[in-house]
Protein backbone atom coordinates (compact mmCIF):
# COMPACT_ATOMS: atom_id res chain seq x y z
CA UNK A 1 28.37 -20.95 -26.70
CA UNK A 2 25.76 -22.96 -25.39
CA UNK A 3 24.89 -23.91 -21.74
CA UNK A 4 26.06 -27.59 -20.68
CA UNK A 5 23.18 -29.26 -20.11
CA UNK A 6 21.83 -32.50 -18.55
CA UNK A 7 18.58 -34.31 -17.08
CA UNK A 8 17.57 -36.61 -13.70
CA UNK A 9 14.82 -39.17 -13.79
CA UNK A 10 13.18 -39.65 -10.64
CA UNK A 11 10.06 -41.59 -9.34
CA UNK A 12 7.00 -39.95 -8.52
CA UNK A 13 6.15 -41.30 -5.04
CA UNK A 14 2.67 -43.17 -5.09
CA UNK A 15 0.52 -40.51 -3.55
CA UNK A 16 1.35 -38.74 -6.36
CA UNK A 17 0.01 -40.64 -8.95
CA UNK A 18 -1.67 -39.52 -11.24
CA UNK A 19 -1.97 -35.89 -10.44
CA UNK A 20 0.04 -32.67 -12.10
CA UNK A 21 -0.88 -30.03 -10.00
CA UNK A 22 1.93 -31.02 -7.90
CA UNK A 23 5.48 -28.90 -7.81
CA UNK A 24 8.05 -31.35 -5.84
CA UNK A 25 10.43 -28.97 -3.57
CA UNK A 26 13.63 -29.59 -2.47
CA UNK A 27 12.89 -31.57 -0.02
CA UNK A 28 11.88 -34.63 -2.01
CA UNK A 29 14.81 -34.02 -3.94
CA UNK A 30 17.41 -33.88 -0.87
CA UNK A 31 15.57 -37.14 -0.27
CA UNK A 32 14.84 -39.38 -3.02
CA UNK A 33 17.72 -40.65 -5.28
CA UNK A 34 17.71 -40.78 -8.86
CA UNK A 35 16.57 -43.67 -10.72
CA UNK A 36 18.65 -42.45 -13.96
CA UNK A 37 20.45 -39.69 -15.33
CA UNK A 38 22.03 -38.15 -18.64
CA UNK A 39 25.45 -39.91 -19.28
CA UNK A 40 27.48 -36.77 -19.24
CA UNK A 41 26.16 -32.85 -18.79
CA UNK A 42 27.69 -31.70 -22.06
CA UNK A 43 27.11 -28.00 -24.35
CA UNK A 44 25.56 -29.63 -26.98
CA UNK A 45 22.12 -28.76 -27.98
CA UNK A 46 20.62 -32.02 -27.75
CA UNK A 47 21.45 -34.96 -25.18
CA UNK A 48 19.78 -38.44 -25.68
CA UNK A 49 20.46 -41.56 -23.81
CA UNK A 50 18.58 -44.72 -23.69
CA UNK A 51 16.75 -45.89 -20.20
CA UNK A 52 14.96 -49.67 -18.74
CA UNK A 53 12.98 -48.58 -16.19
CA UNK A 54 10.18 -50.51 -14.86
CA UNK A 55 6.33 -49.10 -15.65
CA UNK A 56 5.32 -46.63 -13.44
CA UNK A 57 5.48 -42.49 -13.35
CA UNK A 58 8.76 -40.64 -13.28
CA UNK A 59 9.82 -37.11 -13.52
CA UNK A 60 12.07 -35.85 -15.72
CA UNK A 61 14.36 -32.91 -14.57
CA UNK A 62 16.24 -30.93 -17.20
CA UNK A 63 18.87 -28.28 -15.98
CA UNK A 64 21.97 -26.66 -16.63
CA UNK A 65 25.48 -28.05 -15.33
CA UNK A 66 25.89 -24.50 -13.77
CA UNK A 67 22.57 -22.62 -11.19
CA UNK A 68 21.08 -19.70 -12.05
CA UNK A 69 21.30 -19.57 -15.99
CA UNK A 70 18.19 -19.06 -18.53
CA UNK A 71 17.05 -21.69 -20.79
CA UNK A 72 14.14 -23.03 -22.00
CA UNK A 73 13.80 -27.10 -22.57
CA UNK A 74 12.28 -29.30 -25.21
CA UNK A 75 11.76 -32.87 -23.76
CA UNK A 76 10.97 -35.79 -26.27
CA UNK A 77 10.29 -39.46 -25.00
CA UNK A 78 10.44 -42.23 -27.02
CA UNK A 79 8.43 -45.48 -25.35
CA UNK A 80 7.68 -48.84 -27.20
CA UNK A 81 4.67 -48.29 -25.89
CA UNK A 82 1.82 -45.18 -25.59
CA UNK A 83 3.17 -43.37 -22.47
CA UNK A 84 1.94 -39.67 -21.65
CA UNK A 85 3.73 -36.96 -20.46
CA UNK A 86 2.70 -34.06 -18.60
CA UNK A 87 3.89 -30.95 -17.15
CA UNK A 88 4.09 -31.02 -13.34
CA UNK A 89 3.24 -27.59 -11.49
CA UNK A 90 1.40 -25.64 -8.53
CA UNK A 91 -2.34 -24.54 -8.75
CA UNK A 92 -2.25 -20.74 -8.25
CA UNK A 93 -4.07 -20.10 -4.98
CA UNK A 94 -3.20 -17.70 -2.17
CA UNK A 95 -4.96 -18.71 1.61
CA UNK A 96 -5.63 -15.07 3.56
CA UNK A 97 -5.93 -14.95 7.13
CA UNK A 98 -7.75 -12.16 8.62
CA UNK A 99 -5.91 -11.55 12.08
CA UNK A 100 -7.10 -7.40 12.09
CA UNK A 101 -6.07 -5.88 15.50
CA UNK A 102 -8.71 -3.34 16.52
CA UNK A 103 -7.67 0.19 18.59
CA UNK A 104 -8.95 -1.86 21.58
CA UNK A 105 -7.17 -4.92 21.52
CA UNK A 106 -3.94 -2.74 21.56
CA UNK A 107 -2.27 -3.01 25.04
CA UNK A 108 -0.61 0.27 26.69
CA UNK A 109 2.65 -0.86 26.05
CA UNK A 110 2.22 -0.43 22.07
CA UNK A 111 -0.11 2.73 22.54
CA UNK A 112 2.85 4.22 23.84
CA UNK A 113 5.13 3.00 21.22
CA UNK A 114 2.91 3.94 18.63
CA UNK A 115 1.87 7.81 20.03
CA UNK A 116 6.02 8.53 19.72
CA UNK A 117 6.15 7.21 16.34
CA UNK A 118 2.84 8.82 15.05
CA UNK A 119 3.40 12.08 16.01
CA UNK A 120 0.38 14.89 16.52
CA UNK A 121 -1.78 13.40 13.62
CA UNK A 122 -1.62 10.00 15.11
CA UNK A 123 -1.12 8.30 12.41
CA UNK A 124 1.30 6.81 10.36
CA UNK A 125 2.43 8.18 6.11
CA UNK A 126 4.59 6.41 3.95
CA UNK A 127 7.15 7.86 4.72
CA UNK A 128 7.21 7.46 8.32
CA UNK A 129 6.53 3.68 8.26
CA UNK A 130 10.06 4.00 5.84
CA UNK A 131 11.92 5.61 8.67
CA UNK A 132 10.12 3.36 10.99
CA UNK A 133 10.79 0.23 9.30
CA UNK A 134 14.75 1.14 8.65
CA UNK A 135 15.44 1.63 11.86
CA UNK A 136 13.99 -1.45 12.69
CA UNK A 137 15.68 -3.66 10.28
CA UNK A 138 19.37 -1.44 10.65
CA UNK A 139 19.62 -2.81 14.76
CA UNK A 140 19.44 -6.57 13.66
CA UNK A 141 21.79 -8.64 12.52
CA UNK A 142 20.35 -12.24 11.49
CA UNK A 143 19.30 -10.28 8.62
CA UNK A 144 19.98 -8.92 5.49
CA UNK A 145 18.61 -5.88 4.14
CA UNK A 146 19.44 -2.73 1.95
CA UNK A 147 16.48 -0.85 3.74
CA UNK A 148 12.63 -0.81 2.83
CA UNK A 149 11.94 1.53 -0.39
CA UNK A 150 9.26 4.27 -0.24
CA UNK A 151 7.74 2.29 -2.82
CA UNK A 152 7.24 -1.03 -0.40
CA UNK A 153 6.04 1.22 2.52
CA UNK A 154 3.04 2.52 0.40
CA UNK A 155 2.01 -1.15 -0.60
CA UNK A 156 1.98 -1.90 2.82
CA UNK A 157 -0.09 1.02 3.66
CA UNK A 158 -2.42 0.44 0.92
CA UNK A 159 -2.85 -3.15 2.04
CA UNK A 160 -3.50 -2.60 5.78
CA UNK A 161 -5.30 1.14 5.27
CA UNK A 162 -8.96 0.43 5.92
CA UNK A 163 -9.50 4.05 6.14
CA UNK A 164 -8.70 5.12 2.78
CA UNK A 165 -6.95 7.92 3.78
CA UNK A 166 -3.23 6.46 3.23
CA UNK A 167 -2.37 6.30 6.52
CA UNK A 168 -2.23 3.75 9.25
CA UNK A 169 -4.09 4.55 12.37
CA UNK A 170 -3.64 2.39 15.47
CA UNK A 171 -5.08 -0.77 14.67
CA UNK A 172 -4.16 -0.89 11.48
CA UNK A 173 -0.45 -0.17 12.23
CA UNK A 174 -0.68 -3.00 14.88
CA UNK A 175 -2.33 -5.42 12.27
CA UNK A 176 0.98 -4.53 10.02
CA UNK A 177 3.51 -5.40 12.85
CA UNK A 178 1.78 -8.57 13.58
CA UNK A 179 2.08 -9.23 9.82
CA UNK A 180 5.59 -8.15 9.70
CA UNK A 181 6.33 -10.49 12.67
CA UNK A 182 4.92 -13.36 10.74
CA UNK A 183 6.82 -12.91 7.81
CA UNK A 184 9.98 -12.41 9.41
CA UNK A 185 9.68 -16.01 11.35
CA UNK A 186 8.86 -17.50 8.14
CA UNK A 187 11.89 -15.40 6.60
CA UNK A 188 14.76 -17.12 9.74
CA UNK A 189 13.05 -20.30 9.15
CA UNK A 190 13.73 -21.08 5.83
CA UNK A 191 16.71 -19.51 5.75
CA UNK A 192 18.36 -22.70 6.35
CA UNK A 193 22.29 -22.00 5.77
CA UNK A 194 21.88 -18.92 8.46
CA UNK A 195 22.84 -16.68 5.59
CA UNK A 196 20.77 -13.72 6.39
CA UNK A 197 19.22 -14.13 2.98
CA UNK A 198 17.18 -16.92 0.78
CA UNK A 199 18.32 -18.53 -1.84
CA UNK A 200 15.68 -19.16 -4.45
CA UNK A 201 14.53 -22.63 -3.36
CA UNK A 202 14.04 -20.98 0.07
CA UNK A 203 12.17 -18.67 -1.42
CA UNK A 204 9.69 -21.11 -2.92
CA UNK A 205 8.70 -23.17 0.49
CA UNK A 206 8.67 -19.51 2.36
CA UNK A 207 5.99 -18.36 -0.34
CA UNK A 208 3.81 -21.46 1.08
CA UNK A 209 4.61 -20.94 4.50
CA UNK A 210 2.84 -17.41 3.25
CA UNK A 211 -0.03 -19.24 2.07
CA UNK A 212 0.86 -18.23 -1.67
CA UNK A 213 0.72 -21.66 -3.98
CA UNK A 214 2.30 -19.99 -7.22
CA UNK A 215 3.08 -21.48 -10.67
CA UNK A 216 6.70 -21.68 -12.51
CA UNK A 217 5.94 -18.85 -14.67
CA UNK A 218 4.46 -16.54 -11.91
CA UNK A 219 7.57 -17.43 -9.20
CA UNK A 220 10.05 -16.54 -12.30
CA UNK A 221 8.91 -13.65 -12.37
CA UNK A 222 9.21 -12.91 -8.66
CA UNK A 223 12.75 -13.95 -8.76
CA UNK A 224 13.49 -11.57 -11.55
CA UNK A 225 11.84 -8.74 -9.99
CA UNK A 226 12.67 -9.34 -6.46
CA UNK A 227 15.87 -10.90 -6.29
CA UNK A 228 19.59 -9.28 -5.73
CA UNK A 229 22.43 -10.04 -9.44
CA UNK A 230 23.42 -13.28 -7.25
CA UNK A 231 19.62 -14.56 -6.64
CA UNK A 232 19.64 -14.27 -3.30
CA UNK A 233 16.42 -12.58 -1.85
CA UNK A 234 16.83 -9.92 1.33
CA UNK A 235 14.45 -9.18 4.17
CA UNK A 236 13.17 -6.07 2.87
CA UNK A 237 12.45 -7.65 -0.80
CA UNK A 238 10.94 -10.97 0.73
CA UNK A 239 8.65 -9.04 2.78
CA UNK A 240 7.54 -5.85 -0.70
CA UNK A 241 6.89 -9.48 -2.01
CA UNK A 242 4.29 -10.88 0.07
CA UNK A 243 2.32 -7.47 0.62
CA UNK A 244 1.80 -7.10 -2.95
CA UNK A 245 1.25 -10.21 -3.43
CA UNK A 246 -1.35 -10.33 -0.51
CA UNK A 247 -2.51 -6.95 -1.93
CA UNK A 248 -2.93 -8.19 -5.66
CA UNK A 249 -5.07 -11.04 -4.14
CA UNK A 250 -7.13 -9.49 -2.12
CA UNK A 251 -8.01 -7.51 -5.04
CA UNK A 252 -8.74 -9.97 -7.22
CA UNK A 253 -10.98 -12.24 -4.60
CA UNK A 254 -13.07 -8.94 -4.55
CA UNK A 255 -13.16 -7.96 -7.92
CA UNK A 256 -14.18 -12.14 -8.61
CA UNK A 257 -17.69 -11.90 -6.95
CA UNK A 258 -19.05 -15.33 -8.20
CA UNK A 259 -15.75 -16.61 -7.44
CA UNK A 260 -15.19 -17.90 -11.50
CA UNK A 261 -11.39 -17.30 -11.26
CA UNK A 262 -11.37 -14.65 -14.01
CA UNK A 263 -12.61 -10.87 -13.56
CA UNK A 264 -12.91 -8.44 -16.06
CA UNK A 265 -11.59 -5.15 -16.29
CA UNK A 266 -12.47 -1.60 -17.83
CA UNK A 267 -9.44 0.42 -19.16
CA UNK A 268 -9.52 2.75 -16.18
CA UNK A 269 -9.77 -0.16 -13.69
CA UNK A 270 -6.84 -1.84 -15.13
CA UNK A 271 -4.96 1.54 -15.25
CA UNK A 272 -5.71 1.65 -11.06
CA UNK A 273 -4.25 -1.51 -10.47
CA UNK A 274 -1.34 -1.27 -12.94
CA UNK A 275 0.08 1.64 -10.91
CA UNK A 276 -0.41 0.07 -7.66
């Protein structure tokens, strides 16, 4: 069977004329009223209808009648006269603050803190910052959260570890928790319906809360890797998100030395960052 299926018409507001890299959020949408719609959302596999609007620059929203279903859309547009049509989505950008904590902007209170949790070595594995972060998350309960994976504690080191010796020393475990901190405001704030989770749209302004500007095809992506079988996104997902993201970045600003917007890559190199 196919999906139902349906489209909105809406008017681009005048400051954004003329531009496409533009992604309207939900916002604009809870908003702005439509100026038209398909007659009916129907499972056919086409649906036509026949619009008067007057000249100016709309946007054209195709969807299924149910959320969370794949599909990909053709859109034709017959006009008496020449009329162009355009794709409307983010530029791909990511904006990095650099808030590093040095050992000596620590106060006493989190030197103590941090000598119990580091043990002898003082510093902090993997594998610690796992336990660390789990017993964190496991005492709250605005959140929701399965528990970090090994796998997101060791992005997070490899972000934050100037060192290279993958592990967190003071400084660079106090840069992480002011990080963390961040990400969980941004996490309570857009979590509008006080679910302890994001839905997908949340997801989207959080990610530029972040700094991250992504396109469609990129944030698909994220939702299919990071999202729970009812696309809902948890605390510990949002936040294996943004470090790799921030990581993946970071990497790339560095790598892109001229600042061009495209690096390349030996074999081995890509290997390295493949299994990050």
């Amino acid at each position: 069977d196919m999906h139902t299926i349906g489209f909105a018409i809406y008017e681009v507001p005048q400051q954004f004329h003329g531009q496409r890299d533009v992604h309207l959020d939900k916002n604009f949408f809870l908003s702005h009223a439509q100026k038209a719609r398909s007659e009916t959302f129907i499972n056919l596999r086409e649906v036509s209808n026949r619009f008067k609007l007057p000249p100016g620059e709309y946007l054209i929203v195709p969807s299924t009648f149910d959320p969370h279903l794949n599909g990909d859309f053709c859109i034709r547009v017959f006009s008496e006269k020449q009329a162009e049509t355009v794709p409307c989505d983010d530029p791909v950008s990511a904006t990095l603050t650099e808030d590093l904590v040095s050992d000596q902007d620590v106060d006493s209170g989190f030197k103590n803190l941090f000598t119990k949790l580091a043990g002898p070595d003082m510093e902090i594995s993997a594998s610690e910052l796992q336990t660390i972060m789990n017993k964190i998350v496991s005492k709250r309960t605005d959140i929701k959260t399965d528990g970090f994976s090994l796998d997101t504690c060791r992005v997070m080191v490899n972000l934050m570890d100037d060192s290279g010796n993958g592990k967190l020393g003071l400084g660079e475990f106090a840069t992480l928790w002011k990080k963390v901190q961040n990400y969980l405001s941004i996490y309570k704030k857009n979590d509008s319906d006080n679910s302890g989770t994001m839905s997908t749209p949340e997801m989207r302004v959080a990610l530029k809360d972040a700094g991250f500007s992504l396109n469609n095809t990129i944030y698909q992506q994220l939702v299919a890797r990071y999202s729970d079988p009812d696309m809902t996104i948890d605390f510990d997902n949002f936040v294996s998100c943004l470090m790799r993201m921030e990581l993946m970045f970071r990497i790339f600003y560095k790598l892109d030395t001229n600042s061009s917007g495209s690096i390349e890559l030996d074999f081995q190199q890509w290997l390295t960052f493949a299994m990050i």
